[in-house]
Protein backbone atom coordinates (compact mmCIF):
# COMPACT_ATOMS: atom_id res chain seq x y z
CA UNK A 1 0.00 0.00 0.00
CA UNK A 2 2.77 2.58 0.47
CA UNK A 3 4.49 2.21 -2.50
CA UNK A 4 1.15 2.58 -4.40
CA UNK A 5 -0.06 5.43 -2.51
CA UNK A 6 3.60 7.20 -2.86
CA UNK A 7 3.31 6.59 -6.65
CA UNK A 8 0.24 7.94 -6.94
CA UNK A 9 1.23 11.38 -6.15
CA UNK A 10 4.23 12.02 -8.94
CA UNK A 11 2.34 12.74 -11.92
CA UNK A 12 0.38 15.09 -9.98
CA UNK A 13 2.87 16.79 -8.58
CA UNK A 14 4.22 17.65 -12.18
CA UNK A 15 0.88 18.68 -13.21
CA UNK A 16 0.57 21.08 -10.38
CA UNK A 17 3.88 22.44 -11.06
CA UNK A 18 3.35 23.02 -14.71
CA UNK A 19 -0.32 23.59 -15.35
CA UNK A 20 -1.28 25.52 -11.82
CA UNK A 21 2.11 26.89 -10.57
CA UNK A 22 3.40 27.84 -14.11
CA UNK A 23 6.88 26.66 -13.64
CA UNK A 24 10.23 27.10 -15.63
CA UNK A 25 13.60 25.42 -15.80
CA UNK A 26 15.16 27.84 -13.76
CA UNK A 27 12.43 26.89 -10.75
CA UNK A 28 12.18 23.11 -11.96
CA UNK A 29 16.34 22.95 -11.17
CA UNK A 30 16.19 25.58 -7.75
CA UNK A 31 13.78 22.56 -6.69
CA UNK A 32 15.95 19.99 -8.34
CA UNK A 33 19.05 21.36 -6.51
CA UNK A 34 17.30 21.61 -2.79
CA UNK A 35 15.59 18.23 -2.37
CA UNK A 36 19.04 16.61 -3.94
CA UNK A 37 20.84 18.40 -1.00
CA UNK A 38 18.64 17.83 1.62
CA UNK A 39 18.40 13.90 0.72
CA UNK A 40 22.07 13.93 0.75
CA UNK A 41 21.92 15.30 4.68
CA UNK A 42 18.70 13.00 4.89
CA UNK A 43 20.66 9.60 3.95
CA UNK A 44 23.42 10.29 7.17
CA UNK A 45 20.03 12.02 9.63
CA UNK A 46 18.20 8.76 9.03
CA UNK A 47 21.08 6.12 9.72
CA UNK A 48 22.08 7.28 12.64
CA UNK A 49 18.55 8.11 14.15
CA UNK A 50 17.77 4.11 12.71
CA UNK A 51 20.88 3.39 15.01
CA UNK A 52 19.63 5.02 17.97
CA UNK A 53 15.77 4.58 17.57
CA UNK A 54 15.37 1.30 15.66
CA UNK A 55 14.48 0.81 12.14
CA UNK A 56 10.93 0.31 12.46
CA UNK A 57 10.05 3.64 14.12
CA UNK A 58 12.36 5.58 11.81
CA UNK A 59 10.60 4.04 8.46
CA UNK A 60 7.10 4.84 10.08
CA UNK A 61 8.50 8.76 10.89
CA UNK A 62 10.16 9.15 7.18
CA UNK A 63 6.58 7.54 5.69
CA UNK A 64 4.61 9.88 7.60
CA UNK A 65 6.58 13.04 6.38
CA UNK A 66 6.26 12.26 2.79
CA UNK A 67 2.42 12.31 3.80
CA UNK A 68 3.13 15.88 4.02
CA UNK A 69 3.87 16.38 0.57
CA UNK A 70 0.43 16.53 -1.26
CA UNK A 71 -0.84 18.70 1.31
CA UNK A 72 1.39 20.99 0.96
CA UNK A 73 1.60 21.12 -2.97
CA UNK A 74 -2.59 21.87 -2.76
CA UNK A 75 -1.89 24.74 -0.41
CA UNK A 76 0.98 26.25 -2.37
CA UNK A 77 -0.26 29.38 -4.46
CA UNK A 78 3.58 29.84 -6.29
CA UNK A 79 6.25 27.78 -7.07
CA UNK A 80 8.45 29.38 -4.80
CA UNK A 81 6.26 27.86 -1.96
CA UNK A 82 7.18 24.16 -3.46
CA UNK A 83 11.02 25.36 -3.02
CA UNK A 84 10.86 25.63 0.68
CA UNK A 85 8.92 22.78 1.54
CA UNK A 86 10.60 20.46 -0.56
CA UNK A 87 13.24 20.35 2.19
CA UNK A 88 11.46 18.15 4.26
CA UNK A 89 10.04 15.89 1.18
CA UNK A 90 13.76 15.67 0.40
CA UNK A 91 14.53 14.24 4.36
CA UNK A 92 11.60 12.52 4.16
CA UNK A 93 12.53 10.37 0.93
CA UNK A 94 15.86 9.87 1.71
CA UNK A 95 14.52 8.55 5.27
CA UNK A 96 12.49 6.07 3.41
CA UNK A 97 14.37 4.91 0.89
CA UNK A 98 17.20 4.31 3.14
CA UNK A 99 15.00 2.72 5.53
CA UNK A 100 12.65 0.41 3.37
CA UNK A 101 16.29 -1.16 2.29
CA UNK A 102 17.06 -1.94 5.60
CA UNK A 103 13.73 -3.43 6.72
CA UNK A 104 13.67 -5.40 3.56
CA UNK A 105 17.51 -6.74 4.74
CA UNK A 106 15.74 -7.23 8.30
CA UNK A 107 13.27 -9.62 7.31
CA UNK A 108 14.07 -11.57 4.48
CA UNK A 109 15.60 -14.56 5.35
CA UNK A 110 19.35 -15.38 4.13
CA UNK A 111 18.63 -18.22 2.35
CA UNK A 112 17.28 -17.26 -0.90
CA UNK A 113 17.88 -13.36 -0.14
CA UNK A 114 18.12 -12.59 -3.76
CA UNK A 115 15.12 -13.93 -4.80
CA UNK A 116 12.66 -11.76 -1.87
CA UNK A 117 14.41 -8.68 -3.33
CA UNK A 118 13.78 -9.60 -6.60
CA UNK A 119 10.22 -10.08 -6.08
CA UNK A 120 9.89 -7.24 -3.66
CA UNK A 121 11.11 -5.27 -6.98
CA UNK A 122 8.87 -6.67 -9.28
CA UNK A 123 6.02 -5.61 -6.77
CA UNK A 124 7.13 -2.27 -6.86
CA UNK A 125 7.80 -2.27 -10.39
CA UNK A 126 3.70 -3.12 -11.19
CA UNK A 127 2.59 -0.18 -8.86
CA UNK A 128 4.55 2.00 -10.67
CA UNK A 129 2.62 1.04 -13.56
CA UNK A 130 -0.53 1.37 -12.22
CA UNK A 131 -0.48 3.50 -9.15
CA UNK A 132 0.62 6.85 -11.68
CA UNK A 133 -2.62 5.84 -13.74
CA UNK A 134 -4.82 5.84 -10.83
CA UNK A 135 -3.67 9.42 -9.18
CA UNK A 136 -4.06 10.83 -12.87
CA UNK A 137 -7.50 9.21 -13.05
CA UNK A 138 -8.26 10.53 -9.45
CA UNK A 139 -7.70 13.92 -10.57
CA UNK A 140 -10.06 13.97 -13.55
CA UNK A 141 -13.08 12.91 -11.36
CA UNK A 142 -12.22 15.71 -8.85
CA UNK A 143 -9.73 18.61 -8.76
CA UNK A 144 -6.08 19.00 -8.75
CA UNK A 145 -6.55 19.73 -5.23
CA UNK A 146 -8.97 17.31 -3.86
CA UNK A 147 -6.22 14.80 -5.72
CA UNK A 148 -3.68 15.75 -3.49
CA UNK A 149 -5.40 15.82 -0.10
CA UNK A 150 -6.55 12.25 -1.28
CA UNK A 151 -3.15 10.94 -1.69
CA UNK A 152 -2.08 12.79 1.29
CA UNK A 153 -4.23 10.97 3.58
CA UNK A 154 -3.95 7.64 1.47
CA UNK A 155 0.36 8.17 2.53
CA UNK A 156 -0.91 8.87 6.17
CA UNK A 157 -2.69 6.05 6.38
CA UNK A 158 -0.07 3.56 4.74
CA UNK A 159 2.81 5.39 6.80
CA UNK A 160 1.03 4.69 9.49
CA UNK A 161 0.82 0.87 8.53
CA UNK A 162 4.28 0.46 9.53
CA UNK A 163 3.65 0.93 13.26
CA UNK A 164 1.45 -1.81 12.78
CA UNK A 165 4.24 -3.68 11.50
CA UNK A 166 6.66 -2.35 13.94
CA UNK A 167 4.02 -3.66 16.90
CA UNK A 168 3.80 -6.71 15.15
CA UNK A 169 7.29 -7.58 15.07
């Protein structure tokens, strides 16, 4: 469910850029430039706090901060809104992907390692077919807008699946 619910969200976040927010090159590499550096702080923030905190509880925490996203690309009136926020998308992301590598280490079992990776991939690979579809789909029955908040809550809701996995466990 998170992977389809984060997938859902990138072709409207391009279509809020260009079509709503009226953005340029110049803006699309500003934003380019900022998440890239705050991943790159994100990747080192996120190992260490998985050190101290546990793995679990970090990947929920990173998954609940991309929620934040949508929300905040339906309340932004200018593109130079998307610039500041996309700080803590770019901690967030970096938080997960980091994190979602290490759970997937965590509990697949040694024997046969390659092959739980390689299907956790092709998993991932099919909602990025169709999860794209869907959030495009979502839009044209409602608003740009009411898109976003969807998929916003839709990540909440998954992010929050992993304390359910981290109680679980």
């Amino acid at each position: 469910m998170f992977h389809f619910t984060w997938q859902m969200g990138w072709p409207l976040f391009l279509t809020y850029e260009v079509d709503y927010l009226h953005t340029n090159e110049f803006w699309a590499s500003i934003i380019s430039t900022i998440n890239g550096l705050a991943m790159a702080f994100g990747y080192r923030f996120w190992g260490k706090f998985s050190k101290k905190h546990g793995n679990s509880i970090a990947l929920t925490i990173a998954a609940i901060g991309m929620s934040f996203a949508p929300f905040m690309y339906a309340m932004s009136t200018k593109i130079n809104h998307v610039a500041y926020f996309v700080v803590i998308t770019g901690l967030s992301v970096s938080g997960t992907l980091l994190l979602l590598i290490n759970s997937l280490y965590e509990v697949a079992p040694r024997e046969n390692r390659t092959s739980y990776i390689a299907f956790y991939n092709l998993v991932t690979n099919i909602t990025l077919v169709i999860a794209p579809w869907v959030g495009m789909r979502l839009y044209q029955f409602t608003t740009i807008r009411t898109a976003l908040v969807i998929v916003g809550i839709l990540r909440f809701i998954s992010g929050l699946l992993f304390i359910l996995r981290y109680k679980r466990a």
